[in-house]
PDB file of N, CA and C in Angstrom:
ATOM      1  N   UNK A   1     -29.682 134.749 169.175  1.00  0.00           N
ATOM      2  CA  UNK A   1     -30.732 135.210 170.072  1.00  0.00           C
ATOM      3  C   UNK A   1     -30.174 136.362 170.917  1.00  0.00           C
ATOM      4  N   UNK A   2     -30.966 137.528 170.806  1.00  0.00           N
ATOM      5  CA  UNK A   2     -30.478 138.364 171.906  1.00  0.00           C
ATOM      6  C   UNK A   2     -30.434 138.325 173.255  1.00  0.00           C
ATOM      7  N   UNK A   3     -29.578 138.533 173.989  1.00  0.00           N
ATOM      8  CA  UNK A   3     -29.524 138.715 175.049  1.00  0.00           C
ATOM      9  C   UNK A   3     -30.446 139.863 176.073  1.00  0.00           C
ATOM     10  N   UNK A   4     -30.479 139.490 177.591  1.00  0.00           N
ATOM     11  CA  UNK A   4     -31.407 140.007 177.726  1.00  0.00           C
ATOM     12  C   UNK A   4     -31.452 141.831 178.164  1.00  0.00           C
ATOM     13  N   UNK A   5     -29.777 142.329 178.365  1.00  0.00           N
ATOM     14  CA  UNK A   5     -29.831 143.630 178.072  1.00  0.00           C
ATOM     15  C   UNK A   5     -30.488 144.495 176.522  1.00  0.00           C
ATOM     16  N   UNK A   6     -29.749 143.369 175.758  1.00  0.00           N
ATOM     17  CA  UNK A   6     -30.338 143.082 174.275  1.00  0.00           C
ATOM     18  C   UNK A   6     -31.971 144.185 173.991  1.00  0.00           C
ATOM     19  N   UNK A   7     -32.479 143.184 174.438  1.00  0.00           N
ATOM     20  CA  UNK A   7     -34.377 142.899 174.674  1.00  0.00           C
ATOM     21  C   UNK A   7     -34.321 144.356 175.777  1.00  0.00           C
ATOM     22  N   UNK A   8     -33.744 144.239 176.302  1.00  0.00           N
ATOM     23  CA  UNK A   8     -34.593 145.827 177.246  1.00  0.00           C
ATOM     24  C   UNK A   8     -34.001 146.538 176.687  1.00  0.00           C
ATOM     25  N   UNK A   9     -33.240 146.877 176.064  1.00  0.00           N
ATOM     26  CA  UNK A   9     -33.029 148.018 175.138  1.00  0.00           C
ATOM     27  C   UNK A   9     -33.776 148.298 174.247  1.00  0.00           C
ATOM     28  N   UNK A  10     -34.537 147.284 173.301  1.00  0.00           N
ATOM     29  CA  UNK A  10     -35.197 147.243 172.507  1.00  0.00           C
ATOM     30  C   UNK A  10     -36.606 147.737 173.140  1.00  0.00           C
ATOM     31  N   UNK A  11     -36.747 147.059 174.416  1.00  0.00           N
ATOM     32  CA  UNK A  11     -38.185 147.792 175.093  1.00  0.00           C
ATOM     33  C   UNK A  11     -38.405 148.828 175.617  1.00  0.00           C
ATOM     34  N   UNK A  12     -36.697 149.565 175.741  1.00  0.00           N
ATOM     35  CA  UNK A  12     -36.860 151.036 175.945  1.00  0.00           C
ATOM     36  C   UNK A  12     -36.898 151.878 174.975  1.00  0.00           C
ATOM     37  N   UNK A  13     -36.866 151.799 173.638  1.00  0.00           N
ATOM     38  CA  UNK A  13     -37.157 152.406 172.878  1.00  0.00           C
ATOM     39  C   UNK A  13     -36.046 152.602 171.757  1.00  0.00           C
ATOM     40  N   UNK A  14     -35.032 151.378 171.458  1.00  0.00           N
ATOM     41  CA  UNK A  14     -33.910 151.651 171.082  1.00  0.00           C
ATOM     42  C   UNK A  14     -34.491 151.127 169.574  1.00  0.00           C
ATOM     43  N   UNK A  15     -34.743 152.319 168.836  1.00  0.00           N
ATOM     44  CA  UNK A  15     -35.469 151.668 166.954  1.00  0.00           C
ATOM     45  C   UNK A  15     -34.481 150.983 166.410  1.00  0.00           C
ATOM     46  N   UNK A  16     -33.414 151.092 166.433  1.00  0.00           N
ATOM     47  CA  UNK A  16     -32.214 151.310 165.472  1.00  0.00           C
ATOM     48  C   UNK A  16     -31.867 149.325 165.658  1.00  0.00           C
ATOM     49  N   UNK A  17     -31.552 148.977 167.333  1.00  0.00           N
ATOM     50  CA  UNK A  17     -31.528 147.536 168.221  1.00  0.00           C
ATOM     51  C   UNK A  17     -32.345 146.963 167.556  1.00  0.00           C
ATOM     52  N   UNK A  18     -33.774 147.467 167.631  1.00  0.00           N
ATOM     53  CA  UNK A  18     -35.005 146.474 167.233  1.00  0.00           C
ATOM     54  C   UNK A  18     -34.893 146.252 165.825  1.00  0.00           C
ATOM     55  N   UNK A  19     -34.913 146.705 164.729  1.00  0.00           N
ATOM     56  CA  UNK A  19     -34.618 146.786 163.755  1.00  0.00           C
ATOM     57  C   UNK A  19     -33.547 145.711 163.542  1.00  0.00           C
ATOM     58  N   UNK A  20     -32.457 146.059 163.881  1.00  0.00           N
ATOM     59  CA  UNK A  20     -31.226 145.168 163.950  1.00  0.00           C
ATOM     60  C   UNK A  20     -31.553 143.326 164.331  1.00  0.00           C
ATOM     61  N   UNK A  21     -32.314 143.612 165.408  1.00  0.00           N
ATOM     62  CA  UNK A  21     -32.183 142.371 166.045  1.00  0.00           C
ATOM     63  C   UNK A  21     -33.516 141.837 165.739  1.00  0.00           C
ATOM     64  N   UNK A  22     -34.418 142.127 164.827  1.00  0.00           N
ATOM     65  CA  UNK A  22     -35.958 141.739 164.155  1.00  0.00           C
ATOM     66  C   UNK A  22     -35.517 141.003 163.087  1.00  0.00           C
ATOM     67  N   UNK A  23     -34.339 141.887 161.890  1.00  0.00           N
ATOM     68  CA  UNK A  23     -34.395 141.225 161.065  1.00  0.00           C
ATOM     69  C   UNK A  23     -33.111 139.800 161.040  1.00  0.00           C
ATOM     70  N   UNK A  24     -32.297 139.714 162.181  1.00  0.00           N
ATOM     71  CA  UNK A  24     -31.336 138.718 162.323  1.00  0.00           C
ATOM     72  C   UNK A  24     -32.686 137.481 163.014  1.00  0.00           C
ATOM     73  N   UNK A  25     -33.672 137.858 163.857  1.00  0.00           N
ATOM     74  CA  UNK A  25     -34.549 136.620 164.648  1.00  0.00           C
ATOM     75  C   UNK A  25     -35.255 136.207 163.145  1.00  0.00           C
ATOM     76  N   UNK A  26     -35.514 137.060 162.546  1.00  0.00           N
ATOM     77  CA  UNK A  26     -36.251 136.721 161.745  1.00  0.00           C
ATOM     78  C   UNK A  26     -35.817 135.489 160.819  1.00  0.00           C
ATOM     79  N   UNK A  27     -34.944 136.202 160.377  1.00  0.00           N
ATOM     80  CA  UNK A  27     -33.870 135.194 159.180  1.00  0.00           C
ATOM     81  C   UNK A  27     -33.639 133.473 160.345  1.00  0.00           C
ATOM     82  N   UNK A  28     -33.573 133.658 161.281  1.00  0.00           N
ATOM     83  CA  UNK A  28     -32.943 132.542 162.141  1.00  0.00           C
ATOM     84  C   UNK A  28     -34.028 131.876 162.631  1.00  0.00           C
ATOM     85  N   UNK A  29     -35.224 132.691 162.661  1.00  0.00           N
ATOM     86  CA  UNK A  29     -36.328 131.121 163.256  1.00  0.00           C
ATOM     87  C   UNK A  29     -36.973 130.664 161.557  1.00  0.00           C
ATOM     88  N   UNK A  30     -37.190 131.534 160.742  1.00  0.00           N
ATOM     89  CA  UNK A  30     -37.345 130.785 159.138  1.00  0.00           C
ATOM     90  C   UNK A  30     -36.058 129.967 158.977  1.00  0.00           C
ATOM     91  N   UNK A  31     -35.023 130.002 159.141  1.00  0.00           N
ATOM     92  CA  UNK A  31     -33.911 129.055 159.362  1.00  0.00           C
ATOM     93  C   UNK A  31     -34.687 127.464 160.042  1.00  0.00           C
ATOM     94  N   UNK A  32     -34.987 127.620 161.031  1.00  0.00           N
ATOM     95  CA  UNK A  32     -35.408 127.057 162.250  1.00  0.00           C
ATOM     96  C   UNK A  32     -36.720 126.678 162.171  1.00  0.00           C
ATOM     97  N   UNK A  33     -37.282 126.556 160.759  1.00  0.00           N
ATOM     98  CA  UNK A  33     -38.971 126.163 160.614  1.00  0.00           C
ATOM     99  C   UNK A  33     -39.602 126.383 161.623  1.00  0.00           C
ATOM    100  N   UNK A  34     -39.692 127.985 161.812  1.00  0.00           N
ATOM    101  CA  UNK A  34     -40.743 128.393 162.402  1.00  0.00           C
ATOM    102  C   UNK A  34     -42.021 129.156 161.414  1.00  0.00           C
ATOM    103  N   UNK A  35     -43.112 128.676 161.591  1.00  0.00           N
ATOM    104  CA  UNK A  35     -44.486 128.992 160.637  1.00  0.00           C
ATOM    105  C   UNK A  35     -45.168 129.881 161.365  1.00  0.00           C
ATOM    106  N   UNK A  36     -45.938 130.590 160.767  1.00  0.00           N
ATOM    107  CA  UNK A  36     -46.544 131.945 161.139  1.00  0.00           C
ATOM    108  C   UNK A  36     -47.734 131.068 161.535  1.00  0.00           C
ATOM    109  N   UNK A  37     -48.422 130.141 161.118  1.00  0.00           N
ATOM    110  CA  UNK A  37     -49.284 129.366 161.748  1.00  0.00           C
ATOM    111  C   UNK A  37     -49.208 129.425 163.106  1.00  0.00           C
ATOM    112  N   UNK A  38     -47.655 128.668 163.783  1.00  0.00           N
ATOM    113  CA  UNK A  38     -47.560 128.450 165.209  1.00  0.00           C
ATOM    114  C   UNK A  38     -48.029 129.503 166.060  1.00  0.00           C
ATOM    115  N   UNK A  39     -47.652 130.771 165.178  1.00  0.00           N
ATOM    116  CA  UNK A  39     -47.475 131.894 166.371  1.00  0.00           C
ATOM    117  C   UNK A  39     -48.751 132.761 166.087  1.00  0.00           C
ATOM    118  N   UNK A  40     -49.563 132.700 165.099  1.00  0.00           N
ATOM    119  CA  UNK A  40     -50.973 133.316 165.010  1.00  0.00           C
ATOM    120  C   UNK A  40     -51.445 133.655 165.663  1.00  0.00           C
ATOM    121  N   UNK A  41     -51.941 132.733 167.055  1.00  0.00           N
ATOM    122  CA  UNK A  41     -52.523 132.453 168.495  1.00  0.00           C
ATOM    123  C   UNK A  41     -52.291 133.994 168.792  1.00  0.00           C
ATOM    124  N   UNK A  42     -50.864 133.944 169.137  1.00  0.00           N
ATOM    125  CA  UNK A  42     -50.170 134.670 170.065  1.00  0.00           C
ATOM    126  C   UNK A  42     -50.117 136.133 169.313  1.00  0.00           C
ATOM    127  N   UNK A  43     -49.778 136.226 168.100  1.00  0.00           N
ATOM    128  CA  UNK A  43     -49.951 137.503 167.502  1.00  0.00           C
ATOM    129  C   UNK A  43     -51.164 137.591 167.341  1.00  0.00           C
ATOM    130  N   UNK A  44     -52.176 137.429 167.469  1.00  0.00           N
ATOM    131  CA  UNK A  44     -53.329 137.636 167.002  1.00  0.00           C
ATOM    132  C   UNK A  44     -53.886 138.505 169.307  1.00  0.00           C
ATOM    133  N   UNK A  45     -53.653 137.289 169.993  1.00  0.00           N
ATOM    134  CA  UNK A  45     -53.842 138.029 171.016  1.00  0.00           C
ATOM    135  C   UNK A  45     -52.906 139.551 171.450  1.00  0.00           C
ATOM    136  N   UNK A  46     -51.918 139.853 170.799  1.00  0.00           N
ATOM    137  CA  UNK A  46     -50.675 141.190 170.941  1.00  0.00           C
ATOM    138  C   UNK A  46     -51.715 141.940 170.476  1.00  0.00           C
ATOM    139  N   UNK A  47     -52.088 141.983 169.341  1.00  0.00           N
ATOM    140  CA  UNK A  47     -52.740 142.549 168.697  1.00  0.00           C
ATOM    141  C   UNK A  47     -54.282 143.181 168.888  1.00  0.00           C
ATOM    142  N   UNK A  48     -54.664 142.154 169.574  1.00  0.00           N
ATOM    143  CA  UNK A  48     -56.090 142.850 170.242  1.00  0.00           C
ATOM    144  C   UNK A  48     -55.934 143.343 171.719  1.00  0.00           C
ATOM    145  N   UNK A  49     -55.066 143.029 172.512  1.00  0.00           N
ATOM    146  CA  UNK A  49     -54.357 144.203 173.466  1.00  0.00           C
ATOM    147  C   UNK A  49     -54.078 145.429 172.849  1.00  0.00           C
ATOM    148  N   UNK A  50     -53.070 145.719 171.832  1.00  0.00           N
ATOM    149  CA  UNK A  50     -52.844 147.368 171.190  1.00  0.00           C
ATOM    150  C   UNK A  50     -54.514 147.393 170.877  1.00  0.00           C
ATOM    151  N   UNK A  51     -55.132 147.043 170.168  1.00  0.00           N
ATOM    152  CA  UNK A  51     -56.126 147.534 169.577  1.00  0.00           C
ATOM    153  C   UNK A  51     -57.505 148.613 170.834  1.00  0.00           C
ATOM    154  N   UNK A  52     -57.002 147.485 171.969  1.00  0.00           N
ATOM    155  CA  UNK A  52     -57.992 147.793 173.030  1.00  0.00           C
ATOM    156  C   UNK A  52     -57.380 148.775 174.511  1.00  0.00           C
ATOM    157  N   UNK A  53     -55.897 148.575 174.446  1.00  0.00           N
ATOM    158  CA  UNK A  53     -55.517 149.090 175.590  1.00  0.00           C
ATOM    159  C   UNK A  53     -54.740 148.360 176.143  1.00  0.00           C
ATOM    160  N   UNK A  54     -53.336 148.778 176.638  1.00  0.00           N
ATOM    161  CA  UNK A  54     -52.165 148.066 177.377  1.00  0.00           C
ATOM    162  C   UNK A  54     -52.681 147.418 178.708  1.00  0.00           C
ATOM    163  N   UNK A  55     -52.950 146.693 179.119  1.00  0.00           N
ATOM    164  CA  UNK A  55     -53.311 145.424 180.431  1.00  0.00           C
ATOM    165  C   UNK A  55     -51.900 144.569 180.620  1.00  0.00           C
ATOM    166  N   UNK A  56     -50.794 145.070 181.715  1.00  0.00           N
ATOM    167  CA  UNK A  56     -50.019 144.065 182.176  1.00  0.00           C
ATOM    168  C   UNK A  56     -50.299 142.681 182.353  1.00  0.00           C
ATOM    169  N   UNK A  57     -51.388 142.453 183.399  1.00  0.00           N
ATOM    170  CA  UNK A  57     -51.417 141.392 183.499  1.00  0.00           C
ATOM    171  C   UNK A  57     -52.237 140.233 182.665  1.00  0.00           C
ATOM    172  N   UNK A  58     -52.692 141.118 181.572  1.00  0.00           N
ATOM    173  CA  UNK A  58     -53.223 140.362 180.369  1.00  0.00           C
ATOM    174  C   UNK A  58     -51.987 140.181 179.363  1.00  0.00           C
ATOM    175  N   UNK A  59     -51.264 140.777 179.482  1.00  0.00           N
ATOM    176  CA  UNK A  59     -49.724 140.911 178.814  1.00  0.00           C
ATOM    177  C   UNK A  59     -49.181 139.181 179.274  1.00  0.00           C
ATOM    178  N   UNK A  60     -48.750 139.639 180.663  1.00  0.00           N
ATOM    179  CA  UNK A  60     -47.979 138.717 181.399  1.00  0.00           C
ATOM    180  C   UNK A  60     -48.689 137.308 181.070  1.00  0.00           C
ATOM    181  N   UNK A  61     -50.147 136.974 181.001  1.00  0.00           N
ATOM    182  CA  UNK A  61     -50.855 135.874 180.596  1.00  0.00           C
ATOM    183  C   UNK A  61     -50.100 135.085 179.108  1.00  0.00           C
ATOM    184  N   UNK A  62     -49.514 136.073 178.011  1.00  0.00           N
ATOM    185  CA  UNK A  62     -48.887 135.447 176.938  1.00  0.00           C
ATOM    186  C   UNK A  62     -47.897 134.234 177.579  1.00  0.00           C
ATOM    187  N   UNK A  63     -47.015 134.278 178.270  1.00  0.00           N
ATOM    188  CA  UNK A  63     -46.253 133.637 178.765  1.00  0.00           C
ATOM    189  C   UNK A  63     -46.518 131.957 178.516  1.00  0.00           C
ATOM    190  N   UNK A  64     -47.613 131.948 179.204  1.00  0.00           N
ATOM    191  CA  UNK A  64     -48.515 130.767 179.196  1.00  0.00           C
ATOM    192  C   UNK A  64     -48.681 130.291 177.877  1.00  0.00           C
ATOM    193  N   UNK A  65     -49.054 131.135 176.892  1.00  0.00           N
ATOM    194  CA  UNK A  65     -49.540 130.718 175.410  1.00  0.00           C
ATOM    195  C   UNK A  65     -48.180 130.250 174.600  1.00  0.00           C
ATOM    196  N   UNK A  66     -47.002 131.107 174.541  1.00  0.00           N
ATOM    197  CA  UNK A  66     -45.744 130.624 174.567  1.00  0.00           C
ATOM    198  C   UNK A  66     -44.967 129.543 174.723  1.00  0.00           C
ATOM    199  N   UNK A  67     -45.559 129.379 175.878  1.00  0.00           N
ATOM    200  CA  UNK A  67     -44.872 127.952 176.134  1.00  0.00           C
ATOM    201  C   UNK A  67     -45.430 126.874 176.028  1.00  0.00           C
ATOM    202  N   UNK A  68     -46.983 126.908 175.889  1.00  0.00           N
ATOM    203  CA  UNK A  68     -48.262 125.559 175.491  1.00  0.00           C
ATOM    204  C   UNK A  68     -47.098 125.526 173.639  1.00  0.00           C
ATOM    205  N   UNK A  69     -47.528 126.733 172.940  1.00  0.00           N
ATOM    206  CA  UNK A  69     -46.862 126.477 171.192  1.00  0.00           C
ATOM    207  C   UNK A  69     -45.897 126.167 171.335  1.00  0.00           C
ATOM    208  N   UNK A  70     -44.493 126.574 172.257  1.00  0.00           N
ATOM    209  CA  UNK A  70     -43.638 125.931 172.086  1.00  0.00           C
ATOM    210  C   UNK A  70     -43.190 124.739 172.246  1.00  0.00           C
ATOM    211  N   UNK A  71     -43.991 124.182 173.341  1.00  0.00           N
ATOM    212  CA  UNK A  71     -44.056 122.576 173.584  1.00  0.00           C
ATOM    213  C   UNK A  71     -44.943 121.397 173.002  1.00  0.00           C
ATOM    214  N   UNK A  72     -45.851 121.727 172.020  1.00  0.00           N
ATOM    215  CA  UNK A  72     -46.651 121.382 171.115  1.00  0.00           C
ATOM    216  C   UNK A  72     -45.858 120.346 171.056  1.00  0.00           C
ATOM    217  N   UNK A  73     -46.122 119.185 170.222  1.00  0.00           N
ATOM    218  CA  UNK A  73     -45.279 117.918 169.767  1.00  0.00           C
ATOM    219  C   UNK A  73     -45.063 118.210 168.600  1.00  0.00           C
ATOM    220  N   UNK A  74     -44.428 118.070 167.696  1.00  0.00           N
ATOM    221  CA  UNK A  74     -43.805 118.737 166.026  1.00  0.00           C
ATOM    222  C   UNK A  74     -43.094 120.386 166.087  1.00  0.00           C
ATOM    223  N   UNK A  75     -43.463 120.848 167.554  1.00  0.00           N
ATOM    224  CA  UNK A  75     -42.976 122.632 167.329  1.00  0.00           C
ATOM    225  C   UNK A  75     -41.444 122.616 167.222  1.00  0.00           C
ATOM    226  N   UNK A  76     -41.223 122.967 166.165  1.00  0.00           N
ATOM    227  CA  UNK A  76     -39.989 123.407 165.743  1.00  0.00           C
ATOM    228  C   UNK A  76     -38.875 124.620 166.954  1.00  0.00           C
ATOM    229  N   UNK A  77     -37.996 123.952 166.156  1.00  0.00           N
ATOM    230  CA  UNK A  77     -36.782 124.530 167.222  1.00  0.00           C
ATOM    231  C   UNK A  77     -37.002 126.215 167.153  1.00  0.00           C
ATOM    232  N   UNK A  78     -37.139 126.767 166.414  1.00  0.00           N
ATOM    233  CA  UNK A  78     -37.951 128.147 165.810  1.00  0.00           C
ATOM    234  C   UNK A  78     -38.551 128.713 167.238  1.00  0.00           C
ATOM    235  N   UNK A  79     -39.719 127.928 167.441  1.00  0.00           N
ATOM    236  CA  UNK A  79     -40.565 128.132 168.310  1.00  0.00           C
ATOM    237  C   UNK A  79     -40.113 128.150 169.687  1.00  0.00           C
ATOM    238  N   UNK A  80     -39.164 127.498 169.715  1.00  0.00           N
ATOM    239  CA  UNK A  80     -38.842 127.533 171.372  1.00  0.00           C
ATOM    240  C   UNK A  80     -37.895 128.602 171.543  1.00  0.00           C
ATOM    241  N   UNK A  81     -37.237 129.234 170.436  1.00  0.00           N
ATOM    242  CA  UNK A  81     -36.458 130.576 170.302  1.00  0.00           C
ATOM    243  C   UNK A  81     -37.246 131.683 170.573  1.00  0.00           C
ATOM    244  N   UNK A  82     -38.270 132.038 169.607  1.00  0.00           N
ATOM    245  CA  UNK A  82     -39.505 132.923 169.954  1.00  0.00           C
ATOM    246  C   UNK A  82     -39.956 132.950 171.490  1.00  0.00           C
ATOM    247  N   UNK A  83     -40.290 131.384 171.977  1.00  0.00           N
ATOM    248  CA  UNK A  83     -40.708 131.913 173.038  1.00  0.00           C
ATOM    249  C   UNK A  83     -39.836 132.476 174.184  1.00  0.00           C
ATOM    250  N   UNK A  84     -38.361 132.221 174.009  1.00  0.00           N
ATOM    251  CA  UNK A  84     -37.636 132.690 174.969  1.00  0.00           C
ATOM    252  C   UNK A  84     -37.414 133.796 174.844  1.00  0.00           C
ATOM    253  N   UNK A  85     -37.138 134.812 173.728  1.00  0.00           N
ATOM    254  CA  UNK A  85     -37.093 136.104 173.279  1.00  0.00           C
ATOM    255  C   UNK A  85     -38.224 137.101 173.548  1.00  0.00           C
ATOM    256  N   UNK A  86     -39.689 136.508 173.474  1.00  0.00           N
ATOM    257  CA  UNK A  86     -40.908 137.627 173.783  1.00  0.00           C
ATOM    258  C   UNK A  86     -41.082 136.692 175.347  1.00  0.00           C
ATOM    259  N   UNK A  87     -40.391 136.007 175.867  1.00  0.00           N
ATOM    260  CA  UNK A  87     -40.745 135.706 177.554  1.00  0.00           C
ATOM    261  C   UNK A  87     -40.385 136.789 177.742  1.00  0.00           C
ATOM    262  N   UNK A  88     -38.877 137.072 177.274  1.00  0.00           N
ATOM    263  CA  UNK A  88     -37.960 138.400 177.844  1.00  0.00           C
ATOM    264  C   UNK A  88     -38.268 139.329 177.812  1.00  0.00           C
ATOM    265  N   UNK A  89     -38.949 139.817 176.697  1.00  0.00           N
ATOM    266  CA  UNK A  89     -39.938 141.560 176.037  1.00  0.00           C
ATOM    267  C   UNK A  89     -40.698 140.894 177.226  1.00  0.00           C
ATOM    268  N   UNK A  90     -41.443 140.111 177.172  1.00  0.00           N
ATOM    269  CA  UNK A  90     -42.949 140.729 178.628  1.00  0.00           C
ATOM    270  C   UNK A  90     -42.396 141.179 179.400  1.00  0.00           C
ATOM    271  N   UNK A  91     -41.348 140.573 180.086  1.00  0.00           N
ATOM    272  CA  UNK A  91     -40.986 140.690 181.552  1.00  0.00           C
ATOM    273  C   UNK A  91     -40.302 142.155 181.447  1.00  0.00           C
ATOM    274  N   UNK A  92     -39.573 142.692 180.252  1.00  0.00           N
ATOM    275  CA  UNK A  92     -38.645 144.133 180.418  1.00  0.00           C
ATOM    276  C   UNK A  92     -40.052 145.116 179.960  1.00  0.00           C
ATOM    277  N   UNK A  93     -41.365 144.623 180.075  1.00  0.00           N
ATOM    278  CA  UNK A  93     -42.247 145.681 179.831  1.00  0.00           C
ATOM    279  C   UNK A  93     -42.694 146.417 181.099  1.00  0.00           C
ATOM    280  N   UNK A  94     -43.091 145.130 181.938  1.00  0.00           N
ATOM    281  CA  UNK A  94     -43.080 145.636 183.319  1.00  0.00           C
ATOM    282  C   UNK A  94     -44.769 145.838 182.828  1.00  0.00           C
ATOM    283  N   UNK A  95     -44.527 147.371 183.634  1.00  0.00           N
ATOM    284  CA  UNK A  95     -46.311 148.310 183.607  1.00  0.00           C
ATOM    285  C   UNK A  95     -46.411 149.287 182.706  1.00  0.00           C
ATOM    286  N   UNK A  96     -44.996 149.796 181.875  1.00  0.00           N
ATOM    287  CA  UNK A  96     -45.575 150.682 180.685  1.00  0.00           C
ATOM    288  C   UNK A  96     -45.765 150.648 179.455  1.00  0.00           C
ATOM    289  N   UNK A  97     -46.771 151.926 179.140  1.00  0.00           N
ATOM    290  CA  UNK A  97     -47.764 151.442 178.264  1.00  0.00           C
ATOM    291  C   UNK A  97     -46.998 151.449 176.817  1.00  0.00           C
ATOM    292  N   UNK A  98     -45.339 152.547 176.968  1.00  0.00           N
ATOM    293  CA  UNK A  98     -44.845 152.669 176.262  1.00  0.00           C
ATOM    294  C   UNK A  98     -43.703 151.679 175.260  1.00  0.00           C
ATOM    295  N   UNK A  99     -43.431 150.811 176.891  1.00  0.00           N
ATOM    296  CA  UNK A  99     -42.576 150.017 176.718  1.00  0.00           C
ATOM    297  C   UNK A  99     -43.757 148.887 175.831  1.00  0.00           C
ATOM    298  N   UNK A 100     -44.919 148.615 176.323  1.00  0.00           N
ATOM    299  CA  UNK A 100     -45.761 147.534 175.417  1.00  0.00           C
ATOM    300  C   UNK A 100     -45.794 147.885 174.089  1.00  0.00           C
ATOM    301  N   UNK A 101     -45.678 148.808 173.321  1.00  0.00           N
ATOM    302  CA  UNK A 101     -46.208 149.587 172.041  1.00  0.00           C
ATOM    303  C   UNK A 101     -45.022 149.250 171.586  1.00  0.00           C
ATOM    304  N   UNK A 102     -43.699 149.589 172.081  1.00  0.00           N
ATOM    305  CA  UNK A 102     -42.672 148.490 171.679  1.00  0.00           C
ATOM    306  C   UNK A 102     -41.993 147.312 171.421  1.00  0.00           C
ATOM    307  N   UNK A 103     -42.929 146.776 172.459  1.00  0.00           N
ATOM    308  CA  UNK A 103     -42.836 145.171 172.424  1.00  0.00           C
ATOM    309  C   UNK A 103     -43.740 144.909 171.341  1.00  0.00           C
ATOM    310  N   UNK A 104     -44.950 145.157 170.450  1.00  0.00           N
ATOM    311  CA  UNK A 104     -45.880 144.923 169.309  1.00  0.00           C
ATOM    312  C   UNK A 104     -45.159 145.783 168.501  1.00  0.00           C
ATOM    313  N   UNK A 105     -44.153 146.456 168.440  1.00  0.00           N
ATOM    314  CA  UNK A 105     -43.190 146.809 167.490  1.00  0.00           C
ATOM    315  C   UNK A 105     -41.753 145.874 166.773  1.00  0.00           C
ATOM    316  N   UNK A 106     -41.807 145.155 168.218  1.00  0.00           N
ATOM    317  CA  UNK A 106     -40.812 143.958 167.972  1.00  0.00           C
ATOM    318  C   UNK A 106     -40.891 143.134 167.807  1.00  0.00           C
ATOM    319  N   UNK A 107     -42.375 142.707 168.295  1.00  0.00           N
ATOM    320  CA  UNK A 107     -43.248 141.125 167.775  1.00  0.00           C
ATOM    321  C   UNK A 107     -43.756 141.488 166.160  1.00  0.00           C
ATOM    322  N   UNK A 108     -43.841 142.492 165.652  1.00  0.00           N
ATOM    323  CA  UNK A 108     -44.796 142.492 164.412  1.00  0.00           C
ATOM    324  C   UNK A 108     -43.088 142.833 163.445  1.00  0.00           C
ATOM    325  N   UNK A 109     -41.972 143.471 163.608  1.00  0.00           N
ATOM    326  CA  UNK A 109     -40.467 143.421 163.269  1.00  0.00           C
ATOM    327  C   UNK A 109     -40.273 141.834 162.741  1.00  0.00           C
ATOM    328  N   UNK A 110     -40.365 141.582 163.915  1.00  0.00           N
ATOM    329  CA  UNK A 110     -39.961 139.839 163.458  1.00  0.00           C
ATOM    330  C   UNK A 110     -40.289 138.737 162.971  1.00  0.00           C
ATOM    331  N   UNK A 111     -41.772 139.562 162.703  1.00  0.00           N
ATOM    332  CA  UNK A 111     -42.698 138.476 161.830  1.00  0.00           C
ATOM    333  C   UNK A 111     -42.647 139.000 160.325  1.00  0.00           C
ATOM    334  N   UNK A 112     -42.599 140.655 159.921  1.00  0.00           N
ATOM    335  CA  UNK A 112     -42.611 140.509 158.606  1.00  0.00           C
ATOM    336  C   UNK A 112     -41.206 140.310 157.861  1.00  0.00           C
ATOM    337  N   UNK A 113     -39.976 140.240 159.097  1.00  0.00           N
ATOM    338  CA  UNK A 113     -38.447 140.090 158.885  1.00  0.00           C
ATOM    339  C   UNK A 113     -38.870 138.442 158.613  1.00  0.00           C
ATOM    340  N   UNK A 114     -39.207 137.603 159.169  1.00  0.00           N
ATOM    341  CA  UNK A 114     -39.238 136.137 158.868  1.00  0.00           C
ATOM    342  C   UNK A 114     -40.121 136.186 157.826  1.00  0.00           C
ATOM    343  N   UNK A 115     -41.099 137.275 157.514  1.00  0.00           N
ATOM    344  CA  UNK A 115     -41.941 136.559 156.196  1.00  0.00           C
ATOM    345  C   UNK A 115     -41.034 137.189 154.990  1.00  0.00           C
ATOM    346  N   UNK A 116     -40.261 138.061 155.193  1.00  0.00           N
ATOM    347  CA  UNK A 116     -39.332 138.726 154.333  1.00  0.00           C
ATOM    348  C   UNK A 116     -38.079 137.495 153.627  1.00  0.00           C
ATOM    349  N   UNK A 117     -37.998 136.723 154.882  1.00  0.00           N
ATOM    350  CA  UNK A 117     -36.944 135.695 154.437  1.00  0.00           C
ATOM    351  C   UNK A 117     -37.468 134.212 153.896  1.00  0.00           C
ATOM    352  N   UNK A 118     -38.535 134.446 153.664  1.00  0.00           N
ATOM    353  CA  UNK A 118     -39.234 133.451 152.940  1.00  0.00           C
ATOM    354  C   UNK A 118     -40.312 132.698 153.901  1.00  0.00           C
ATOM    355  N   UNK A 119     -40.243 132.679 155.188  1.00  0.00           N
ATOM    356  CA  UNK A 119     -41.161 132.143 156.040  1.00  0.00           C
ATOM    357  C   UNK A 119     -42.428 131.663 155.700  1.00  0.00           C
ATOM    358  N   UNK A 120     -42.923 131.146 156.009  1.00  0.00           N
ATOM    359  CA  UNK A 120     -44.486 130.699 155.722  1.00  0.00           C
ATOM    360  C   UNK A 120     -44.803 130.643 156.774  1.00  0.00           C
TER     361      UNK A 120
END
C-alpha cells in the first residue's frame, strides 16, 4: 500500500507513480479478493462527478461510501485496502479540479490493473 507522500504525488500529477503504484494495488487487492462488484457503488459515483463537474464536497462524501463497503460483513481484506488508499486521494485532492481528474485517473488505473490480473 502506498504511503501517503506516495498518494499526493500521484494527485499531483506524477503519471509515471500512478502507473507504478495502480498496477502493484491492483495485483494486491485481486490477491486480497477484492470484486469489482464491491466497489461499483463507488466507481460508478467517481464517475458521474467527472462526467458532471469536480464538487469537493460531493468528493469528500465518498469517504462515507468507503467505509459502509468496507465494513460490509463478508468484505474482503481487498476492500479495506482500497478504502484506505482513495480515503488518502480524497483528502490530497483538497479543492482542485486538477488534482480530482487525477484521482479518477488512479481510481479507474487500479481497477483495469486488478481486472488485468484476473479480478472479477
Amino acid at each position: 500500500m502506498p504511503d501517503k507522500n506516495t498518494i499526493k504525488r500521484i494527485i499531483d500529477g506524477d503519471s509515471k507513480t500512478l502507473v507504478a503504484e495502480a498496477e502493484r494495488l491492483g495485483n494486491q487487492l485481486k490477491e486480497n479478493g477484492l470484486t469489482t462488484s464491491q466497489i461499483r457503488n463507488v466507481f460508478g459515483s467517481v464517475k458521474k462527478m467527472e462526467m458532471k463537474g469536480f464538487n469537493a464536497d460531493e468528493l469528500r462524501l465518498l469517504k462515507p461510501k468507503l467505509a459502509y463497503a468496507a465494513s460490509r460483513p463478508g468484505a474482503k481484506p481487498g476492500t479495506k485496502t482500497l478504502r484506505s488508499v482513495l480515503s488518502d486521494a480524497i483528502d490530497c485532492v483538497g479543492d482542485g479540479e486538477d488534482n480530482f481528474l487525477n484521482f479518477c485517473n488512479f481510481f479507474e488505473a487500479i481497477l483495469a490493473y486488478h481486472r488485468a490480473a484476473g479480478g472479477k
